[in-house]
PDB file of N, CA and C in Angstrom:
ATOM      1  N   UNK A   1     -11.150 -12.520   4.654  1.00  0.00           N
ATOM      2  CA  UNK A   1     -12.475 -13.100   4.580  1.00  0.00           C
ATOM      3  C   UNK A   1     -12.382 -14.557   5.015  1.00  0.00           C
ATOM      4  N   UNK A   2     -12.798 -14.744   6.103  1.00  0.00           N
ATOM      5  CA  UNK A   2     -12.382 -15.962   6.904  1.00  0.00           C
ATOM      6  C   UNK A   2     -13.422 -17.441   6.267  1.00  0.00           C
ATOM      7  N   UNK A   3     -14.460 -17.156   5.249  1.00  0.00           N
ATOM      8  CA  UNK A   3     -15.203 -18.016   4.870  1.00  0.00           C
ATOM      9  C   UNK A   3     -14.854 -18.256   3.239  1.00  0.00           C
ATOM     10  N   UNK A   4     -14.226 -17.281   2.725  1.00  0.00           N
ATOM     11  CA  UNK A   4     -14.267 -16.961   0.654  1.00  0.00           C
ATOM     12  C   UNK A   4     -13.705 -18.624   0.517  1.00  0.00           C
ATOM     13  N   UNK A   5     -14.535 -18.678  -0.261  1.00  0.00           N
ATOM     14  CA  UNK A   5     -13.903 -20.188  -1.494  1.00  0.00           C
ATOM     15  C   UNK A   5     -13.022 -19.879  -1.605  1.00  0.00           C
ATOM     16  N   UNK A   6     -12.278 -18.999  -1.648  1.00  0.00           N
ATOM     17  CA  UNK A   6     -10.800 -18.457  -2.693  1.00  0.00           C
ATOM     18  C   UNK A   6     -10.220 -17.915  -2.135  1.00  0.00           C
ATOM     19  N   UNK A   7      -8.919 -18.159  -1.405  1.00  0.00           N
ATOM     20  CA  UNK A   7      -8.641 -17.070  -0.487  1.00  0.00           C
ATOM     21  C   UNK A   7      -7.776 -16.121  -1.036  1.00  0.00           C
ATOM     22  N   UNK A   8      -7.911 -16.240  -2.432  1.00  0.00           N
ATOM     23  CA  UNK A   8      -7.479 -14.583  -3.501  1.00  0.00           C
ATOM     24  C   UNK A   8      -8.499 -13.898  -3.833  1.00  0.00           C
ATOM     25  N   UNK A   9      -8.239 -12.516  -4.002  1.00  0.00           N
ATOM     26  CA  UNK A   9      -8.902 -11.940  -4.467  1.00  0.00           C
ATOM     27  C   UNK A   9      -8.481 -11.110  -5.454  1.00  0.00           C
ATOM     28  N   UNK A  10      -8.821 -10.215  -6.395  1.00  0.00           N
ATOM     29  CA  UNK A  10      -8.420  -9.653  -7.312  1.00  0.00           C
ATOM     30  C   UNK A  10      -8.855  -8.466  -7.859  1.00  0.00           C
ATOM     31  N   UNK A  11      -8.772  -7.354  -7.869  1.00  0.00           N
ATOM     32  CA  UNK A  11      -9.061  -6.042  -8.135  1.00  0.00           C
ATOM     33  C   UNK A  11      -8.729  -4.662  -8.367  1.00  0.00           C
ATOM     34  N   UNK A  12      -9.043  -4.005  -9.088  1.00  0.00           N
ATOM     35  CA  UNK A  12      -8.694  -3.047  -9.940  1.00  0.00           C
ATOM     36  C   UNK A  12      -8.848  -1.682  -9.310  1.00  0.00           C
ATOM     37  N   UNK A  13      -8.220  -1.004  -8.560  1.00  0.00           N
ATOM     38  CA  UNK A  13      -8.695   0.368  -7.688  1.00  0.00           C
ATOM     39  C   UNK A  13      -7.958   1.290  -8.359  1.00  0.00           C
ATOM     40  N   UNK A  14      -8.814   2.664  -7.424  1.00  0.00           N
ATOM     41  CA  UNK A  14      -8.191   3.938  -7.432  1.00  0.00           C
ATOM     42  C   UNK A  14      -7.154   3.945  -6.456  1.00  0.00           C
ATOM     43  N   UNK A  15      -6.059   4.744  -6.555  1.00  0.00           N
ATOM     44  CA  UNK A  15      -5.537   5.254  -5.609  1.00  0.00           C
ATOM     45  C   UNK A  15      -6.065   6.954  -5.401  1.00  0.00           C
ATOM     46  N   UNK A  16      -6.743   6.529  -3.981  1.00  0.00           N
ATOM     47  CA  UNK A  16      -7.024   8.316  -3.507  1.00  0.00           C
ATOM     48  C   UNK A  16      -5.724   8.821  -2.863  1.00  0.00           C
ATOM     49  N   UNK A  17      -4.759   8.335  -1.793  1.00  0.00           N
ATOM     50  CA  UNK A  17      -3.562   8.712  -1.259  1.00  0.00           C
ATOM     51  C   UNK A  17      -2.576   8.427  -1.018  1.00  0.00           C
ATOM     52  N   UNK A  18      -1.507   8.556  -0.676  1.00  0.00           N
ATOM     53  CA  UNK A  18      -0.431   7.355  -0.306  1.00  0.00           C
ATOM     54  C   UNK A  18      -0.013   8.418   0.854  1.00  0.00           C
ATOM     55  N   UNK A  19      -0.163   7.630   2.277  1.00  0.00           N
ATOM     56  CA  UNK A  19       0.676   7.969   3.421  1.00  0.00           C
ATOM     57  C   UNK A  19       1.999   7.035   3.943  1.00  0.00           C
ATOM     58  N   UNK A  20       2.829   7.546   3.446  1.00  0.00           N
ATOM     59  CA  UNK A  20       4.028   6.437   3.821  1.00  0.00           C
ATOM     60  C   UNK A  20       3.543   5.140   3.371  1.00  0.00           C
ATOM     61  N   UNK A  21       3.290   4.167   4.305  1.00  0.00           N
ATOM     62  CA  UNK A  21       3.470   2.793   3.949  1.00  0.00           C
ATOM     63  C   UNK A  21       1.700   2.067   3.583  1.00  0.00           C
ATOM     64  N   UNK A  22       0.835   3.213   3.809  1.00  0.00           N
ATOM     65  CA  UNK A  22      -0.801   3.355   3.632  1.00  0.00           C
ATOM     66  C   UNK A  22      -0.879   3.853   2.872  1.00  0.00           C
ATOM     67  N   UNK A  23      -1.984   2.747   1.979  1.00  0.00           N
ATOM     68  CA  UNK A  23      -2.744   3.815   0.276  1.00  0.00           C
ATOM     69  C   UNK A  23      -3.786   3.462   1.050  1.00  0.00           C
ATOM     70  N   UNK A  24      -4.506   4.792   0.536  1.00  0.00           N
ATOM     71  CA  UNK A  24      -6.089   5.170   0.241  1.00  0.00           C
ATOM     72  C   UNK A  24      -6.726   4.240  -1.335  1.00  0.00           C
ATOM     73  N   UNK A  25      -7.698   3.641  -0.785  1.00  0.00           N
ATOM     74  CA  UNK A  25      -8.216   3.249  -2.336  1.00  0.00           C
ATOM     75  C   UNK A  25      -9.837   3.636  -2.327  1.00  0.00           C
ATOM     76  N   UNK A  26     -10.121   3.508  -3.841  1.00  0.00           N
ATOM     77  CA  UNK A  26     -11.277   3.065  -3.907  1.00  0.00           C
ATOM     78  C   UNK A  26     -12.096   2.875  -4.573  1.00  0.00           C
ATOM     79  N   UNK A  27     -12.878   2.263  -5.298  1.00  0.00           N
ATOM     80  CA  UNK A  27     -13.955   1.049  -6.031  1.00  0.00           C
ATOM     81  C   UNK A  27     -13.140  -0.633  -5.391  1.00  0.00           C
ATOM     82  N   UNK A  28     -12.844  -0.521  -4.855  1.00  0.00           N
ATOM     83  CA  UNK A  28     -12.229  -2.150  -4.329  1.00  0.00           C
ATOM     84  C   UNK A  28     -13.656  -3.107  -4.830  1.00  0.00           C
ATOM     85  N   UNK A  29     -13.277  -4.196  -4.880  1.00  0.00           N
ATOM     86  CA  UNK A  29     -14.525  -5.559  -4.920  1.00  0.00           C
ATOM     87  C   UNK A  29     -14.477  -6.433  -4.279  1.00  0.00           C
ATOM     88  N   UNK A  30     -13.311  -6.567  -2.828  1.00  0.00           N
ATOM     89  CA  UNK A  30     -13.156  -7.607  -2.483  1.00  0.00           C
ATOM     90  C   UNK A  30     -13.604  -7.580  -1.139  1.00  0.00           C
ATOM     91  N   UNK A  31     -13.905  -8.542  -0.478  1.00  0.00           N
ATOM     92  CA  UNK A  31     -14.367  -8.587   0.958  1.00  0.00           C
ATOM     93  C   UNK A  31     -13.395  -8.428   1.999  1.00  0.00           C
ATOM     94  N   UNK A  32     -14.280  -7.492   2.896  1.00  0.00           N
ATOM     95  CA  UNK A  32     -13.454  -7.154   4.127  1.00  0.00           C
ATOM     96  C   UNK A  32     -12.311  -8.009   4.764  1.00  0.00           C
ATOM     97  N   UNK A  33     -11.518  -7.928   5.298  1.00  0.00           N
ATOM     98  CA  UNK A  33     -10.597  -8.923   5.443  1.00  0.00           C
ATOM     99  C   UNK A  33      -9.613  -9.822   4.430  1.00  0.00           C
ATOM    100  N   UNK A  34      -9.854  -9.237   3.537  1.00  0.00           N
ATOM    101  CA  UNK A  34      -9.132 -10.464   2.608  1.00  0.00           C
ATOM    102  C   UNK A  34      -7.605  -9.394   2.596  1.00  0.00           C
ATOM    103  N   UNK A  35      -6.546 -10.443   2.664  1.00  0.00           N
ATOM    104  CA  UNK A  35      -5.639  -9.737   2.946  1.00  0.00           C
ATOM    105  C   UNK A  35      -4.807  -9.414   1.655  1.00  0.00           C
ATOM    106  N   UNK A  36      -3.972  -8.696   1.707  1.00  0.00           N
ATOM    107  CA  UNK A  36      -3.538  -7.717   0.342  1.00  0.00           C
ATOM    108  C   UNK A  36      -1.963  -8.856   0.644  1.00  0.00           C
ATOM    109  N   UNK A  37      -1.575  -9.255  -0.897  1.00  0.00           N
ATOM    110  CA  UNK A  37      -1.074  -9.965  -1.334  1.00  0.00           C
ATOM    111  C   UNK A  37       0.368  -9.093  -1.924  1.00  0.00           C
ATOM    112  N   UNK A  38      -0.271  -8.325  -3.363  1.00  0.00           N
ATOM    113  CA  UNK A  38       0.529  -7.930  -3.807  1.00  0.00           C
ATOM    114  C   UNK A  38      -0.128  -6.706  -4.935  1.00  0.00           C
ATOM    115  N   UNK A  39       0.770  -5.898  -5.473  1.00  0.00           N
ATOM    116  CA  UNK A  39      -0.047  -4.548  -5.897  1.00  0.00           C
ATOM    117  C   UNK A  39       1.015  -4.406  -7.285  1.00  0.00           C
ATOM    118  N   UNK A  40       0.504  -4.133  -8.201  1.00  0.00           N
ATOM    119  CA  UNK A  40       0.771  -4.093  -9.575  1.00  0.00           C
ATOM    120  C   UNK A  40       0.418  -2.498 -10.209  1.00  0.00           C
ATOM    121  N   UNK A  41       1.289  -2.021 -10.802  1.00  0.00           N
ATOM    122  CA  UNK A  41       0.820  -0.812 -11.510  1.00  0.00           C
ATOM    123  C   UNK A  41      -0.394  -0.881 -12.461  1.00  0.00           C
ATOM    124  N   UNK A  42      -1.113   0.135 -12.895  1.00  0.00           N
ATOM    125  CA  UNK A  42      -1.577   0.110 -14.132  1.00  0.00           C
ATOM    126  C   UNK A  42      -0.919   0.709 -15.428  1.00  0.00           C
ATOM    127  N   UNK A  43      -0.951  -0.456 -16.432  1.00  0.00           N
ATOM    128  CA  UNK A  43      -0.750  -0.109 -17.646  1.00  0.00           C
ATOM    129  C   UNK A  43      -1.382  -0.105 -18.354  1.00  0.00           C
ATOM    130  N   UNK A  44      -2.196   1.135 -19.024  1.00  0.00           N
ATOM    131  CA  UNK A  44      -2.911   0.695 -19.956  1.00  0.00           C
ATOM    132  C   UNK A  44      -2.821   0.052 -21.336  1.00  0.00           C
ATOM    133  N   UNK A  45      -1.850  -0.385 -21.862  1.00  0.00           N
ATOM    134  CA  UNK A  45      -1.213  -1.649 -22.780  1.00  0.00           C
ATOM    135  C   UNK A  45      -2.297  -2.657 -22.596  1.00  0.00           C
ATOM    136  N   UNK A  46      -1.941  -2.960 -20.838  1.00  0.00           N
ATOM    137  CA  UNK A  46      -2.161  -4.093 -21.338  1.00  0.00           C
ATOM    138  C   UNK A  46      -3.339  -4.082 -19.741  1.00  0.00           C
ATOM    139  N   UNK A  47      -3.647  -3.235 -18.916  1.00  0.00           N
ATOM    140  CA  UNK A  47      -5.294  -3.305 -18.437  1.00  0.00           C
ATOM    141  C   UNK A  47      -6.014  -2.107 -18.497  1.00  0.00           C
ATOM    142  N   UNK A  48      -6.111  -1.619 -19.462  1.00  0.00           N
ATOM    143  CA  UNK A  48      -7.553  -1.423 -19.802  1.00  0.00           C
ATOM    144  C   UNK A  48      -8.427  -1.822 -20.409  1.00  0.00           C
ATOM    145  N   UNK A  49      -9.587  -1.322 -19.491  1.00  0.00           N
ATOM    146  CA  UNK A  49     -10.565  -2.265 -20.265  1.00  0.00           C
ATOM    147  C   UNK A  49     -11.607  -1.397 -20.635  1.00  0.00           C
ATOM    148  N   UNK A  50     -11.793  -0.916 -22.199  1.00  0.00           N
ATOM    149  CA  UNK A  50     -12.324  -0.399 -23.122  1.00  0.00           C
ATOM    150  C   UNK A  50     -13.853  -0.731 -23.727  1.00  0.00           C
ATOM    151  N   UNK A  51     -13.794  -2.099 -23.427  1.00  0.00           N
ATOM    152  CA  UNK A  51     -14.964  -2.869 -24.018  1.00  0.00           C
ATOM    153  C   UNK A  51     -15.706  -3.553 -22.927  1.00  0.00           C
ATOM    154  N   UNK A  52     -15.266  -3.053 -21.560  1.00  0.00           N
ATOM    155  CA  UNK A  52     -15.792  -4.222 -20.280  1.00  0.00           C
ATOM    156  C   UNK A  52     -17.341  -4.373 -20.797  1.00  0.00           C
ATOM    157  N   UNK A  53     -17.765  -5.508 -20.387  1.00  0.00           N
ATOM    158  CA  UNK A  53     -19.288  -6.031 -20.473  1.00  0.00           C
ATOM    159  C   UNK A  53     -19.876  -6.344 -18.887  1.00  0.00           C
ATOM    160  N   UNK A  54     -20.616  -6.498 -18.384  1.00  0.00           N
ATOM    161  CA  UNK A  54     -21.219  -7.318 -17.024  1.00  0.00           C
ATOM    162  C   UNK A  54     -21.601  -8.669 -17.198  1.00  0.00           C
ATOM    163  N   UNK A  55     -21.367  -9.341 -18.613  1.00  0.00           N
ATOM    164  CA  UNK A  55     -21.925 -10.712 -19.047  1.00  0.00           C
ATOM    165  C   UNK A  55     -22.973 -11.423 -18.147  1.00  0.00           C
ATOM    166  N   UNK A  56     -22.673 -11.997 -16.963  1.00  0.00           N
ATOM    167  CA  UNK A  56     -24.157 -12.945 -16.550  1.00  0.00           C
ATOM    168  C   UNK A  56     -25.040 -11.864 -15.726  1.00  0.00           C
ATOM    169  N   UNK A  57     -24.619 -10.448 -15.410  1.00  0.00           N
ATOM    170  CA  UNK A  57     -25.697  -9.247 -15.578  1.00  0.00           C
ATOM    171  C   UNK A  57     -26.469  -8.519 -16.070  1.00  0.00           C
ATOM    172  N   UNK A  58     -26.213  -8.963 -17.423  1.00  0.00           N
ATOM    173  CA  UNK A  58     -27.044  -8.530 -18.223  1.00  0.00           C
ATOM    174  C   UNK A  58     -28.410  -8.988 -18.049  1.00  0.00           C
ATOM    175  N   UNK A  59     -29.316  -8.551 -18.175  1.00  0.00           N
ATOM    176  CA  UNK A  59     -30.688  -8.165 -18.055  1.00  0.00           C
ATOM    177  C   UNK A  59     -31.409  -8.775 -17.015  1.00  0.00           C
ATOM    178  N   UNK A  60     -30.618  -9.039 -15.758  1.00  0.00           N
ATOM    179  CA  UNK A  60     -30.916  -9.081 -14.236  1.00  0.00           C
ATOM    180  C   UNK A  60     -31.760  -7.679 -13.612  1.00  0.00           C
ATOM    181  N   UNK A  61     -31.113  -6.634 -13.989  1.00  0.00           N
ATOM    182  CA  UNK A  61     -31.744  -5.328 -13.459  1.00  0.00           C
ATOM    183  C   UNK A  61     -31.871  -5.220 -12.289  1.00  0.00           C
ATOM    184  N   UNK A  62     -33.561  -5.102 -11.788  1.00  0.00           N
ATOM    185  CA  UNK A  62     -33.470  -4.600 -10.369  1.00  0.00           C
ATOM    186  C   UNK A  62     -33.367  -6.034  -9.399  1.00  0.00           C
ATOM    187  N   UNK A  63     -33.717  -7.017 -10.112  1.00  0.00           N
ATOM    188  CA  UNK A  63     -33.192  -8.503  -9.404  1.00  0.00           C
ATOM    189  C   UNK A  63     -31.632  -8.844  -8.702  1.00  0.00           C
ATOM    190  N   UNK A  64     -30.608  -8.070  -9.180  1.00  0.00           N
ATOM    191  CA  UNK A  64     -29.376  -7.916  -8.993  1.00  0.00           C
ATOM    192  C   UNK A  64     -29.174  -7.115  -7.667  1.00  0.00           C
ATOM    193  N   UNK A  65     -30.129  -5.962  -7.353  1.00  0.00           N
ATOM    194  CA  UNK A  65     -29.659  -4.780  -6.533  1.00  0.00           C
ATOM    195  C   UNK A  65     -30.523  -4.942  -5.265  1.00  0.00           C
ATOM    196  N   UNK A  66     -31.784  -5.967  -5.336  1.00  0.00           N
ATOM    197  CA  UNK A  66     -32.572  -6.658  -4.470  1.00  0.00           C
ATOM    198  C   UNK A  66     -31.739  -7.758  -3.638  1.00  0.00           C
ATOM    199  N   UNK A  67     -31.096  -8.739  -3.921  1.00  0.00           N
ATOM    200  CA  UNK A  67     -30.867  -9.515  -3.402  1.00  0.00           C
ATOM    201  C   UNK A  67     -29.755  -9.560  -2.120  1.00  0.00           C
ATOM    202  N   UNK A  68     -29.913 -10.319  -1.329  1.00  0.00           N
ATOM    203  CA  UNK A  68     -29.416 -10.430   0.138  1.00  0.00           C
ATOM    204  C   UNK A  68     -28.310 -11.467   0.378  1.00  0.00           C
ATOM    205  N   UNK A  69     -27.262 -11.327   1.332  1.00  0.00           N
ATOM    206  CA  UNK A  69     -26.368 -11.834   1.458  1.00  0.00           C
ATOM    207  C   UNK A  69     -26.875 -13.030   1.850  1.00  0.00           C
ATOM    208  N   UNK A  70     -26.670 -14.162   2.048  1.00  0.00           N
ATOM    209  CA  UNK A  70     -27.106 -15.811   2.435  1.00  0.00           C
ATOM    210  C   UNK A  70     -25.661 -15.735   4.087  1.00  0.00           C
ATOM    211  N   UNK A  71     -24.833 -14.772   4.094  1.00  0.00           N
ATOM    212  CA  UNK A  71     -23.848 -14.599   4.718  1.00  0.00           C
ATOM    213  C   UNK A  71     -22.861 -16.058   5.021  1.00  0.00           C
ATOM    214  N   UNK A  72     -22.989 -16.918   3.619  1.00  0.00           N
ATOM    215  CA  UNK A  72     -21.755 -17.978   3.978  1.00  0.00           C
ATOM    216  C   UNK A  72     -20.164 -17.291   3.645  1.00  0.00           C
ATOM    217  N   UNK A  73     -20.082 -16.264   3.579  1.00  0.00           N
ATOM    218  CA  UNK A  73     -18.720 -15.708   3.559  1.00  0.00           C
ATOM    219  C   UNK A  73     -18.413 -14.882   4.720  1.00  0.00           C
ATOM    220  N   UNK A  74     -18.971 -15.273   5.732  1.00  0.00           N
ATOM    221  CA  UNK A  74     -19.053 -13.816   6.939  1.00  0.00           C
ATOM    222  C   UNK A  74     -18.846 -14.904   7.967  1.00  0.00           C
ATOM    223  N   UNK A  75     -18.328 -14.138   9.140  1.00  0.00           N
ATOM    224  CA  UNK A  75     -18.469 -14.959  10.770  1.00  0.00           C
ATOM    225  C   UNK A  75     -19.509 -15.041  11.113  1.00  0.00           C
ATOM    226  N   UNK A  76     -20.728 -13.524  10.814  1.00  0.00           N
ATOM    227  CA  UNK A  76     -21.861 -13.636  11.426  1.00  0.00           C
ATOM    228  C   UNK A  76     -22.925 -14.118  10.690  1.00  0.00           C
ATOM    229  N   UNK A  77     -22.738 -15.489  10.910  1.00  0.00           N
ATOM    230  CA  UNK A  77     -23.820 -16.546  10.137  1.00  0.00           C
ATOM    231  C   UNK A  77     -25.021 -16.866  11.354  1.00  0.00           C
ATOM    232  N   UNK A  78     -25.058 -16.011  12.147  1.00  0.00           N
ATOM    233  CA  UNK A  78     -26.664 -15.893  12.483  1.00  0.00           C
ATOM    234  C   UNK A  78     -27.471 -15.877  12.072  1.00  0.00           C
TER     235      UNK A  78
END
């Protein structure tokens, strides 16, 4: 992601496949391009998350699922 404030990203997937040196994922959250760093098992010890909340989503609703990219994280800032 050639624009992210952050050039980490961080996220919690499925694995759908593993071809040799290619996994399949998917629920990812991170933007296209952001490049893969490093990959950690899951343990549930110590990530699951049992109690997750959406905290500053809460009672946004359909205001959340309306809104439009401003595209300052994209090349195509047309």
């Amino acid at each position: 992601a050639p624009r992210r404030p952050n050039a980490i990203g961080l996220s919690v997937v499925k694995i759908i496949a593993v071809r040799g040196s290619v996994l399949e994922i998917e629920d990812v959250d991170i933007l296209d391009g952001t490049p893969l760093f490093d990959i950690k098992p899951y343990v549930p010890a110590f990530d699951a998350f049992p109690d997750e909340r959406s905290g500053w989503l809460t009672g946004c609703g359909d205001a959340v699922r309306s809104a439009q990219s401003d595209n300052r994280f994209s090349d195509n800032r047309d």
